[in-house]
C-alpha atoms as a PDB file:
ATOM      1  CA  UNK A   1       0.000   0.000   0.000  1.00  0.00           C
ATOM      2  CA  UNK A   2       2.650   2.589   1.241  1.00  0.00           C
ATOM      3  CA  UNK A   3       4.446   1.733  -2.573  1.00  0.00           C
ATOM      4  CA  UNK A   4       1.235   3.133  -4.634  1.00  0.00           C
ATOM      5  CA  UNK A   5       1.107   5.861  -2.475  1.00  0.00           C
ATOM      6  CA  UNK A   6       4.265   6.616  -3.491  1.00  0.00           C
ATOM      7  CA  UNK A   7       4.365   5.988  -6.970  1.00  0.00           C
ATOM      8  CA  UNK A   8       0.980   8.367  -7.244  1.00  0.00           C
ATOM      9  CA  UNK A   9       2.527  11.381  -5.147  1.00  0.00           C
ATOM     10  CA  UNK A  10       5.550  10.869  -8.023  1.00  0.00           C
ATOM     11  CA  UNK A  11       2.847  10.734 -10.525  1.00  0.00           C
ATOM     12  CA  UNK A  12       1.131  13.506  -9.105  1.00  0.00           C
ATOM     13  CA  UNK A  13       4.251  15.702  -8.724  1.00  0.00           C
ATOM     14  CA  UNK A  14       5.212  14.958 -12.396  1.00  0.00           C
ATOM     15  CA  UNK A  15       2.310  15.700 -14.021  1.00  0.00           C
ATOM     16  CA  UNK A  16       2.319  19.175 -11.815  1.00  0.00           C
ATOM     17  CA  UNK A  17       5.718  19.509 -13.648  1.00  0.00           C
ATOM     18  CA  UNK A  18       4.729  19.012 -17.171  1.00  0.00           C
ATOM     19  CA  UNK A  19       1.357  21.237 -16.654  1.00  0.00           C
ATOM     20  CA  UNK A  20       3.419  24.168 -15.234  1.00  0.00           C
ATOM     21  CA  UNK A  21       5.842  23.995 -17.889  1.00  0.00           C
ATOM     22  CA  UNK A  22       3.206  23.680 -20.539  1.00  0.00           C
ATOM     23  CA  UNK A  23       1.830  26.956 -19.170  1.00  0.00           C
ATOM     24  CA  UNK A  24       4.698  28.738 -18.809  1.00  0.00           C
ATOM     25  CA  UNK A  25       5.469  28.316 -22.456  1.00  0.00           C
ATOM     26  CA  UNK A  26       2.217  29.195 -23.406  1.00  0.00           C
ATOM     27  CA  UNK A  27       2.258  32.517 -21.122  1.00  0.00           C
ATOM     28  CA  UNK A  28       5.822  33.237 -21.455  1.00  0.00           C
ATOM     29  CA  UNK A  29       5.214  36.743 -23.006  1.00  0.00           C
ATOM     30  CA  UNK A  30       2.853  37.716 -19.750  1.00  0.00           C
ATOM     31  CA  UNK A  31       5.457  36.359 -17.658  1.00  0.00           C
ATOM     32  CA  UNK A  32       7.975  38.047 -19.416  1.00  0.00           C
ATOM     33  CA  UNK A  33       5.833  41.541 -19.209  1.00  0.00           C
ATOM     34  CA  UNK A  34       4.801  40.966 -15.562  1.00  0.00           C
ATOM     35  CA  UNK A  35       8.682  40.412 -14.444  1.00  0.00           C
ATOM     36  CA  UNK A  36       9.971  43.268 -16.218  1.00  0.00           C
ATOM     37  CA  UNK A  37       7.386  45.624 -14.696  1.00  0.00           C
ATOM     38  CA  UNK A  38       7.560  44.760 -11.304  1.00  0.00           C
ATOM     39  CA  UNK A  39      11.295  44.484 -11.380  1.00  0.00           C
ATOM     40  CA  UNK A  40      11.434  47.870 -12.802  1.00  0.00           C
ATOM     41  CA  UNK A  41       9.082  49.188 -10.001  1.00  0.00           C
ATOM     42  CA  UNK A  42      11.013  47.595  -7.308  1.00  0.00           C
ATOM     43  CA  UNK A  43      14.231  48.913  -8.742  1.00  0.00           C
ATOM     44  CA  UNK A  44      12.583  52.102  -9.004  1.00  0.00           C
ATOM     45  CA  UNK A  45      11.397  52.113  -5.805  1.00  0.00           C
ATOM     46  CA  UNK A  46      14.165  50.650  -3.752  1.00  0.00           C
ATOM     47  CA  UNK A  47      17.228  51.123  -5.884  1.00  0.00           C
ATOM     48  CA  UNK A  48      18.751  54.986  -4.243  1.00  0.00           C
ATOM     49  CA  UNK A  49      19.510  57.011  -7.420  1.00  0.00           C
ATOM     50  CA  UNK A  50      22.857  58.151  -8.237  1.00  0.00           C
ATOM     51  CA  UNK A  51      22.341  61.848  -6.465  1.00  0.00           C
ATOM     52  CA  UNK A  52      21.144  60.122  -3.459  1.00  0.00           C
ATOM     53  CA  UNK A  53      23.397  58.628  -0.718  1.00  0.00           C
ATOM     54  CA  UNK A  54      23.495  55.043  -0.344  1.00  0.00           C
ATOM     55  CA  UNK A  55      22.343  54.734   3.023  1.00  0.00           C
ATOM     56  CA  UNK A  56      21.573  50.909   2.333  1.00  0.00           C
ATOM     57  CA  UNK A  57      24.434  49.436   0.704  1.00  0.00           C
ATOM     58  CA  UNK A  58      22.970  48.824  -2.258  1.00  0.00           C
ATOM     59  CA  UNK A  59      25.003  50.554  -4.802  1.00  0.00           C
ATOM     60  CA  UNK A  60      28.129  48.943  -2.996  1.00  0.00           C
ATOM     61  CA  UNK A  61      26.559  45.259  -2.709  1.00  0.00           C
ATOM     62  CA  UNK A  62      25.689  45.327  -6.579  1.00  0.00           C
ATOM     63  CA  UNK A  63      28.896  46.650  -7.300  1.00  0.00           C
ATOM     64  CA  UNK A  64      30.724  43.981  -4.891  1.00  0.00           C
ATOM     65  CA  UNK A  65      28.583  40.952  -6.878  1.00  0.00           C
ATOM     66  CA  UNK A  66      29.345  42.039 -10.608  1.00  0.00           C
ATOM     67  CA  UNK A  67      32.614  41.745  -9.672  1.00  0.00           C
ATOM     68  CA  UNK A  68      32.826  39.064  -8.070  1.00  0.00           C
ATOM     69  CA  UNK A  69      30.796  37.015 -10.606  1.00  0.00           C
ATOM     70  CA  UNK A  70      32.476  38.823 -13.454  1.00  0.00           C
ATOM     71  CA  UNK A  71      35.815  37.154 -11.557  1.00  0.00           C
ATOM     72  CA  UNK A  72      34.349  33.567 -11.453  1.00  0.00           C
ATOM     73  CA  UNK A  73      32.867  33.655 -14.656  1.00  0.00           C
ATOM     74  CA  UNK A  74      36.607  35.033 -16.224  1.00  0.00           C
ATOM     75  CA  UNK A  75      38.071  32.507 -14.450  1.00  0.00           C
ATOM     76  CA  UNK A  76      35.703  29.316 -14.900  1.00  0.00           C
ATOM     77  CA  UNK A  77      36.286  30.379 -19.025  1.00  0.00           C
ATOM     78  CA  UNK A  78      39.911  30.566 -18.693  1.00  0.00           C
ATOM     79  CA  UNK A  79      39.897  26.877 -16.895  1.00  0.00           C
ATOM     80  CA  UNK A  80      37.969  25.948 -19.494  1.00  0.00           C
END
């Protein structure tokens, strides 16, 4: 008994996967819209421009991640 469970939960779970998948190709323009909007609007509204001070540490954190990343990514290629 505790096997069929099983085997329909993975069932389940899989079929989940395909159907969200399905609909994310079909919707992928709305998606696409809806994240560049709201992105935009958060960066907007929580992103300090340049004439204000960074009181947060954003401008510093971004700045500390692209380079890092840009380091890892020049050094996975030359690796590579």
């Amino acid at each position: 008994m505790c096997h069929l469970q099983y085997f329909v939960l993975v069932v389940v779970i899989f079929v989940v996967e395909i159907v969200a998948g399905v609909l994310a190709f079909v919707y992928r323009r709305d998606v696409e819209s809806f994240l560049y909007t709201e992105l935009l609007t958060g960066i907007r509204q929580h992103y300090p421009r340049e004439s204000e001070p960074d009181t947060e540490g954003l401008r510093a954190t971004w700045a500390f991640l692209q380079t890092t990343v840009r380091f890892a990514f020049s050094f996975a290629a030359k690796v590579l």
